[in-house]
Protein backbone atom coordinates (compact mmCIF):
# COMPACT_ATOMS: atom_id res chain seq x y z
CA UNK A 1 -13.68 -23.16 -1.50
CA UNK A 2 -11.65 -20.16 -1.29
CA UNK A 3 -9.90 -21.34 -4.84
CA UNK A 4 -13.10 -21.98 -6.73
CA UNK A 5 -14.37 -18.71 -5.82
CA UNK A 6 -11.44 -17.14 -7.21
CA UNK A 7 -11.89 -19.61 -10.48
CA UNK A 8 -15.22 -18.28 -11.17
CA UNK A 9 -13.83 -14.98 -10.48
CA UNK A 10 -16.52 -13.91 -7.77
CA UNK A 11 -15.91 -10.80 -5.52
CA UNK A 12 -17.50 -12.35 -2.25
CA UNK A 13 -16.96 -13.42 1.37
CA UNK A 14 -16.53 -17.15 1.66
CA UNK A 15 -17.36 -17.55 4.97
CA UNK A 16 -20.25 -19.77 6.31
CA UNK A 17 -21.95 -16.45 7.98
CA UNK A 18 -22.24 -12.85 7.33
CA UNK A 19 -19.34 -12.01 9.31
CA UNK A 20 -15.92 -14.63 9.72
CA UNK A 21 -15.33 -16.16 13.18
CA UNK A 22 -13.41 -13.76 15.70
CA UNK A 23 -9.87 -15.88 15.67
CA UNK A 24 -9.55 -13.53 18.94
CA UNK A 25 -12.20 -16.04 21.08
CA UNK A 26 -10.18 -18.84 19.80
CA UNK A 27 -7.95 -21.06 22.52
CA UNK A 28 -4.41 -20.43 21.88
CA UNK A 29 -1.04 -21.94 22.33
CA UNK A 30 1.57 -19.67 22.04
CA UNK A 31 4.74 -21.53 20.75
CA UNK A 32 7.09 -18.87 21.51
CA UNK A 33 6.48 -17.24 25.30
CA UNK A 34 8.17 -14.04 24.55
CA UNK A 35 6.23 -13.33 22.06
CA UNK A 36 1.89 -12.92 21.72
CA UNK A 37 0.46 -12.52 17.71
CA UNK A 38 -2.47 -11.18 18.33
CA UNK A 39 -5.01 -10.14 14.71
CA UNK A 40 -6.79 -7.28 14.35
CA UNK A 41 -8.70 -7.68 11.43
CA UNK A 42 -9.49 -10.10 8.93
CA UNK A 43 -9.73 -9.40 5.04
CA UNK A 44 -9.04 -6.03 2.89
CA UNK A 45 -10.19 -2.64 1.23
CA UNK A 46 -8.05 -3.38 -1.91
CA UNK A 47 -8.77 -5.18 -4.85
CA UNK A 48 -4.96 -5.60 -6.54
CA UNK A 49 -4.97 -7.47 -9.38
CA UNK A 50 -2.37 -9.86 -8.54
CA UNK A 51 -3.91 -10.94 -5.04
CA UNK A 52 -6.40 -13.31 -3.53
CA UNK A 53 -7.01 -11.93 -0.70
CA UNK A 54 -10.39 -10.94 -1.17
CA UNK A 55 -11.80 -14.35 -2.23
CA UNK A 56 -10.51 -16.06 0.65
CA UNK A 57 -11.23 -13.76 3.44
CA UNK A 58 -13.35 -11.42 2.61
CA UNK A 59 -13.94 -7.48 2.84
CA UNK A 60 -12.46 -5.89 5.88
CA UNK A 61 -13.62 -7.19 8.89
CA UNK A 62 -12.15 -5.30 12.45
CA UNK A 63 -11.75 -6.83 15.06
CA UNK A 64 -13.63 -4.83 18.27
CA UNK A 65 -10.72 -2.94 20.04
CA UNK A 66 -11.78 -3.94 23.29
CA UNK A 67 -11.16 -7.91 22.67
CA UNK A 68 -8.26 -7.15 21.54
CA UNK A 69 -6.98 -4.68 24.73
CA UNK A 70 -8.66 -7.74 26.58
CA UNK A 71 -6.05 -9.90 24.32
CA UNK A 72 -3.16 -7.87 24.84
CA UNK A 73 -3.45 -7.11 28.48
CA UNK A 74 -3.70 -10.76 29.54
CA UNK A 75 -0.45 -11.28 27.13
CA UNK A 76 1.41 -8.93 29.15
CA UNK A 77 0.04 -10.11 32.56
CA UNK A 78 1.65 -14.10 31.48
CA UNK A 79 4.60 -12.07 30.85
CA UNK A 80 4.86 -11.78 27.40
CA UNK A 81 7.10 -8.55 26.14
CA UNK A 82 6.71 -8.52 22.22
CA UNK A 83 3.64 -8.11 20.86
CA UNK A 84 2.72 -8.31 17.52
CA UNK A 85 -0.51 -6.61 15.71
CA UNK A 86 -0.89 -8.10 12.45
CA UNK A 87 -3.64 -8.24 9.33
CA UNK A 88 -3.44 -8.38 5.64
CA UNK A 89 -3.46 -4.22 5.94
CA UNK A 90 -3.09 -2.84 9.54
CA UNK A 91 -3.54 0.30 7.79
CA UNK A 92 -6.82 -0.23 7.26
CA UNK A 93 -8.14 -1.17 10.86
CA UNK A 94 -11.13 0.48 12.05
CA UNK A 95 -12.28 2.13 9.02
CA UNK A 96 -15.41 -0.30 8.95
CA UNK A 97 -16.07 -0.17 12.81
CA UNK A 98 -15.42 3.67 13.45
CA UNK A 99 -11.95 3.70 14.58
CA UNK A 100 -8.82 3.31 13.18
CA UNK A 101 -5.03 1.98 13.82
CA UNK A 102 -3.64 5.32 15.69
CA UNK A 103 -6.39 4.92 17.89
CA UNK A 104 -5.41 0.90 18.72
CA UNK A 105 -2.30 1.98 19.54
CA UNK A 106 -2.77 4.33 22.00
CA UNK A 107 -4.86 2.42 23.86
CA UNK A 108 -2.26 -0.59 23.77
CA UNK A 109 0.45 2.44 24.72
CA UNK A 110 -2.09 3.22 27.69
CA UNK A 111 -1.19 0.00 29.20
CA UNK A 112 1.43 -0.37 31.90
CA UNK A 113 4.31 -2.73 31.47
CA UNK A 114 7.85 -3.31 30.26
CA UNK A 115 7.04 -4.56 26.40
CA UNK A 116 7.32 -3.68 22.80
CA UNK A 117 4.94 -3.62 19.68
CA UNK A 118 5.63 -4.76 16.44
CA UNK A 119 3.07 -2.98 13.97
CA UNK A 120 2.66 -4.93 10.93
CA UNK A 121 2.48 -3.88 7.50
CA UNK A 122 0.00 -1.06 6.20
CA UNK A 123 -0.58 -0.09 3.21
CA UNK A 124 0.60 3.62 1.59
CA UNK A 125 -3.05 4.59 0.64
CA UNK A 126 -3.82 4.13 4.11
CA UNK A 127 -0.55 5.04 6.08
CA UNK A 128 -0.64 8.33 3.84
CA UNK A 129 -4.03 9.34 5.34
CA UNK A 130 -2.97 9.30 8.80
CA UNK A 131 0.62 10.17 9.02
CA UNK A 132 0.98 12.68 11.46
CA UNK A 133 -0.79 10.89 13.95
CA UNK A 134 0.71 7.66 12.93
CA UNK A 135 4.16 9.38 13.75
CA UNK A 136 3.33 10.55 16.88
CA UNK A 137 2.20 7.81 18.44
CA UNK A 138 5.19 5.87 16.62
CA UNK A 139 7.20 7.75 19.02
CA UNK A 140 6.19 6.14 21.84
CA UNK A 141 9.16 3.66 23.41
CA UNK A 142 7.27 1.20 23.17
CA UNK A 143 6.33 0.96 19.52
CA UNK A 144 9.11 -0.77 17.75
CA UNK A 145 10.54 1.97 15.42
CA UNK A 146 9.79 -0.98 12.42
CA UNK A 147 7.64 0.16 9.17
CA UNK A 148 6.74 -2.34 6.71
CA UNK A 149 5.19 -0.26 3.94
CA UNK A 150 4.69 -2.30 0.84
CA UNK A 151 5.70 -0.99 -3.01
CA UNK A 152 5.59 -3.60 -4.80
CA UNK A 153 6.66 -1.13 -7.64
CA UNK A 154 8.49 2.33 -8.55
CA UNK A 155 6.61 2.62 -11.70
CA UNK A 156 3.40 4.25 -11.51
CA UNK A 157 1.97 2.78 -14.34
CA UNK A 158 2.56 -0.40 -12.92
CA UNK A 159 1.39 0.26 -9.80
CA UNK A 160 -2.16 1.33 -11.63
CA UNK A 161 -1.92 -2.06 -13.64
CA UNK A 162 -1.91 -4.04 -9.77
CA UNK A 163 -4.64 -1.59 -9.32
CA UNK A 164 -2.69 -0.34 -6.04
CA UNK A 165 -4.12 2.53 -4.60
CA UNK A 166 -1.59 4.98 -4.37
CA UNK A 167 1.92 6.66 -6.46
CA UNK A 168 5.27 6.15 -6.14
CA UNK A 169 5.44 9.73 -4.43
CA UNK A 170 3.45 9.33 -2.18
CA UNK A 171 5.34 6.33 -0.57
CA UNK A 172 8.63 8.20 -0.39
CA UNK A 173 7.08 11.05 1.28
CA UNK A 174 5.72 8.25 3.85
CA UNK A 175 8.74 7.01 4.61
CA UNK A 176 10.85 10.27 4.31
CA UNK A 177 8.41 12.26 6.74
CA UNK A 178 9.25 8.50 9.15
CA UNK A 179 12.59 9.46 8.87
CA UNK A 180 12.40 13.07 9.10
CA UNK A 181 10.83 12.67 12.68
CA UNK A 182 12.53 9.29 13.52
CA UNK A 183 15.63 8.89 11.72
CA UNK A 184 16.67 5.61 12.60
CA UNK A 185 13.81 3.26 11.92
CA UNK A 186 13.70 0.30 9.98
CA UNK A 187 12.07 0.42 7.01
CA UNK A 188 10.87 -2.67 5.39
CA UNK A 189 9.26 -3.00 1.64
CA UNK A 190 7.85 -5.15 -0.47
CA UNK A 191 8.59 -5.71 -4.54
CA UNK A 192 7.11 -7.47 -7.15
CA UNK A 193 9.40 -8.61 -10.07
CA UNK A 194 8.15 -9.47 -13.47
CA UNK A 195 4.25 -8.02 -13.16
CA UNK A 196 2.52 -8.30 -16.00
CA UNK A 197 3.45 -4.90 -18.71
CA UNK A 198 6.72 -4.43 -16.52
CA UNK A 199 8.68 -3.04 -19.02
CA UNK A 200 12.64 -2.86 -18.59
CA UNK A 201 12.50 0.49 -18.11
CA UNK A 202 9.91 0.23 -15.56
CA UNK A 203 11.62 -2.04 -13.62
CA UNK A 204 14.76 -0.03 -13.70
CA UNK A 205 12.52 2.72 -12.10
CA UNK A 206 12.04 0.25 -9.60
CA UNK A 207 15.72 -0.18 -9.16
CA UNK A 208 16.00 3.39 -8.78
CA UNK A 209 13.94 3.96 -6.09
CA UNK A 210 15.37 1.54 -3.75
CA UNK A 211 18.73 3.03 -4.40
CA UNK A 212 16.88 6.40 -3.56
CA UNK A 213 14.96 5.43 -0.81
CA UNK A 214 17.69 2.69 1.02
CA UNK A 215 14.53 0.34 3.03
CA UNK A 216 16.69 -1.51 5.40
CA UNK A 217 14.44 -4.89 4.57
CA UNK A 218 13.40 -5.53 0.49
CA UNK A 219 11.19 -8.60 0.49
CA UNK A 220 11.46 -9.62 -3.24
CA UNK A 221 8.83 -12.13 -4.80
CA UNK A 222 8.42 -13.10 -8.57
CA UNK A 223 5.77 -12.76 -10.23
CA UNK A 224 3.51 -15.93 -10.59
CA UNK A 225 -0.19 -15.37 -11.65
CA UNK A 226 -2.75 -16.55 -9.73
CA UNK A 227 -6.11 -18.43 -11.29
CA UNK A 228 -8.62 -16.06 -12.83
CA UNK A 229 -7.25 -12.84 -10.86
CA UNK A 230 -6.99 -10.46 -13.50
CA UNK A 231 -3.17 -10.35 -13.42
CA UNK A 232 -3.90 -13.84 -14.65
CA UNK A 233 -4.88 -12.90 -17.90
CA UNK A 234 -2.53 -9.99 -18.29
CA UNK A 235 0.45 -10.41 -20.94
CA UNK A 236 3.03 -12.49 -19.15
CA UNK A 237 6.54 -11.18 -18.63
CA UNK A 238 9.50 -14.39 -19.64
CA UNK A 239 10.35 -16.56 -16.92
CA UNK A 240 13.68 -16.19 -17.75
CA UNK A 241 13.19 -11.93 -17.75
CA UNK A 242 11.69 -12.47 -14.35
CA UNK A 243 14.17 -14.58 -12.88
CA UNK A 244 16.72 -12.21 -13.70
CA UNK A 245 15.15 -9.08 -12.73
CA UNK A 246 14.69 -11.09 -9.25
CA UNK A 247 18.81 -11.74 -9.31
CA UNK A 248 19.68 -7.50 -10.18
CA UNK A 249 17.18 -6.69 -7.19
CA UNK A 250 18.64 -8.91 -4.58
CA UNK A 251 21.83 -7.72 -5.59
CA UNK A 252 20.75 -4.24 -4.84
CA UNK A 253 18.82 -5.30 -2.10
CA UNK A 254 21.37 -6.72 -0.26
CA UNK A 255 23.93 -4.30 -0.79
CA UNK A 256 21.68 -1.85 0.98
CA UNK A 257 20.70 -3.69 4.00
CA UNK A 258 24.45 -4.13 4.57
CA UNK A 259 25.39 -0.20 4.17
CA UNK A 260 21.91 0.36 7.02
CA UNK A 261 23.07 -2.06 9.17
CA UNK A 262 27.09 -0.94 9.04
CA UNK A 263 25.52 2.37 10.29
CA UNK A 264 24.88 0.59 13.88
CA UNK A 265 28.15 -0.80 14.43
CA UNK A 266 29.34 0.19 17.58
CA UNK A 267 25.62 1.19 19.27
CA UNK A 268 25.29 0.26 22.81
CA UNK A 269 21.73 -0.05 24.21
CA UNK A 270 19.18 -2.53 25.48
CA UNK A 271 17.51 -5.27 23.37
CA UNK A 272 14.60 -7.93 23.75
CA UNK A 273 15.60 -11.37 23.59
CA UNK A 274 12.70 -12.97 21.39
CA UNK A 275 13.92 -16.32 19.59
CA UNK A 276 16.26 -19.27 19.96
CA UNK A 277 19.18 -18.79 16.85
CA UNK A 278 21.61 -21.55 16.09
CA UNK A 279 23.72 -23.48 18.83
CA UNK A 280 25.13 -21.26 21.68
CA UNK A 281 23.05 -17.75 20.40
CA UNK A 282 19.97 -16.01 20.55
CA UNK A 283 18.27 -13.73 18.54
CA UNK A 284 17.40 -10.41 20.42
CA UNK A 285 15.73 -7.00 18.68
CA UNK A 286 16.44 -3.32 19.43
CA UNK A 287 14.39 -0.59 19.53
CA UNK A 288 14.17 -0.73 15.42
CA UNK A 289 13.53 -3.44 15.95
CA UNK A 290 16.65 -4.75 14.35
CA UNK A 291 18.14 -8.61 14.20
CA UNK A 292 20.97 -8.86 16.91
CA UNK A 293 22.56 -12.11 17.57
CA UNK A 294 24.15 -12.74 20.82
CA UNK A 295 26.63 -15.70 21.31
CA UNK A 296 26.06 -17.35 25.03
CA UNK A 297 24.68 -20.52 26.69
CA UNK A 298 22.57 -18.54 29.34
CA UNK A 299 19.23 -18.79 28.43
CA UNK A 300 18.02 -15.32 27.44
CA UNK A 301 14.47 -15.97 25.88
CA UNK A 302 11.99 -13.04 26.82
CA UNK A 303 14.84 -11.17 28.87
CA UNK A 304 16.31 -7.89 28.73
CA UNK A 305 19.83 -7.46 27.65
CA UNK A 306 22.62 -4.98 27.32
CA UNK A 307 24.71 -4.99 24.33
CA UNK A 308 27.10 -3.27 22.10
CA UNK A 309 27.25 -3.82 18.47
CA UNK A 310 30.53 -5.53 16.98
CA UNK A 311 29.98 -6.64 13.64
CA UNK A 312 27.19 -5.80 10.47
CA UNK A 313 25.96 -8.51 8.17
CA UNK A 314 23.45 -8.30 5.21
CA UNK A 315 20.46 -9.99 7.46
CA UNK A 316 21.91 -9.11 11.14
CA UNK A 317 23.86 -7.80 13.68
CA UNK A 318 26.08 -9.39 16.09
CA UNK A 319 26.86 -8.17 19.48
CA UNK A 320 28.51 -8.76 23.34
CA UNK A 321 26.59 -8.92 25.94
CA UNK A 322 27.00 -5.68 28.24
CA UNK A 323 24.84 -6.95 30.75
CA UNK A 324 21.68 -8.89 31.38
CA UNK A 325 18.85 -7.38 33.36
């Protein structure tokens, strides 16, 4: 349904009712018990022209922020200690009920309990509007110090082509004001290679800023249009352009999550067991909310550990177990 809508190129909700179901009032399993993914929202404000979003969920829809409290304080009572809040823009939470995301997370802050929260990604336009307040409640210990702030581009002109809502300055001052106030959070970003009218030069831009702005995470996608969004009918960049502009960015990419993580060799401090890794190790986060792998048979899975960092890697950290709580 959600395809044909976006054939015919219609700018509706496909949803059976006004408003989509609350996934919130939905029986749940939760596959991994350390962790609780509870959404906030459903839909978007944006329009980009590469995305459909739109056609298959909708406008924004926000969740009421007591159902999700509700949500997140019965989480923590089964002993859950990562949360996640997550939406196609937790940026843009609230803004259709009255409320917004600084005001979610204070309330979730208000709760008592050992635990962390993983904010998921916003959107600049948004993030931008609220960044003071966004910071300081950032700074409480409980807030993974994790921001996933989305790019997609360091050429302006692209980014007005996606029809993205905001400039390239405007997203380094977001995440240089983050670092101004907390230096050593994780930044995570998103790029698009090959967009429609990227020129060389305007991916080179785009190459630039990374190298200026060092995110610790660079998710990379190519470009691949999708039917009847206007991006769609937008001159196509080569395949073979695209595939190597994809190769020069994960070069880059990778050579700067390497250099970020190299700066935590040595740290000692406590981390949150949260997955099962391969054979004998687990997969535990820090406070920025950074991949540590820790080599043992114990089982560690939701627990508290000790650690000090002994060796960097492009996608993780390894470390020794200090002590487990």
């Amino acid at each position: 349904m959600a395809l044909e809508a976006a054939e015919r190129n219609e700018r509706k909700k496909i949803f059976f009712s006004e408003k989509p179901p609350i996934k919130l009032k939905h029986p749940k399993m939760r596959v991994n018990r350390a962790i609780e993914i509870i959404p906030i929202a459903e839909g978007c404000l944006g329009a980009c022209s590469f995305c459909c979003v739109r056609f298959a969920r909708g406008s924004l829809f926000s969740y009421p922020k007591d159902l999700i409290i509700e949500r997140f304080r019965k989480a923590i009572s089964e002993g859950v200690r990562e949360i996640w809040l997550t939406s196609q823009d937790n940026g843009a939470y609230g803004l259709d009920i009255g409320t917004n995301l600084v005001e979610l997370l204070k309330d979730c802050c208000s709760i008592s309990g050992k635990f962390f929260i993983r904010v998921g990604m916003m959107n600049p336009n948004h993030a931008i509007k609220m960044l003071p307040d966004l910071i300081a409640v950032y700074k409480d210990g409980r807030i993974f110090k994790f921001l996933h702030i989305p790019v997609q581009s360091g050429d302006d002109g692209v980014l007005k082509m996606m029809n993205r809502k905001y400039t390239v300055e405007e997203f380094k001052a977001i995440v240089k004001t983050f670092r101004d106030e907390i230096p050593e959070i994780t930044v995570a970003t998103d790029v698009i290679c090959g967009f429609p009218g990227e020129s060389r030069e305007a991916f080179e831009k785009t190459l630039n800023l990374v190298r200026e702005v060092e995110p610790d995470v660079i998710n990379i996608s190519k470009f691949f249009p999708r039917p009847r969004t206007p991006a769609a009918s937008m001159k196509q960049v080569d395949s073979k352009e695209i595939a190597y502009r994809s190769r020069v960015m994960t070069e880059v990419a990778n050579n700067i999550s390497l250099k970020r993580n190299r700066m935590w060799l040595g740290w000692e401090g406590e981390v949150l067991v949260d997955e099962r890794g391969f054979g004998d190790s687990w997969i535990g986060r820090n406070y920025a909310y950074k991949p540590i792998v820790i080599k043992t048979r114990m089982n560690l899975l939701g627990r508290f550990v000790n650690v000090r960092i002994i060796e960097a890697h492009t996608n993780y950290l390894e470390a020794e177990i200090k002590r487990v709580e």
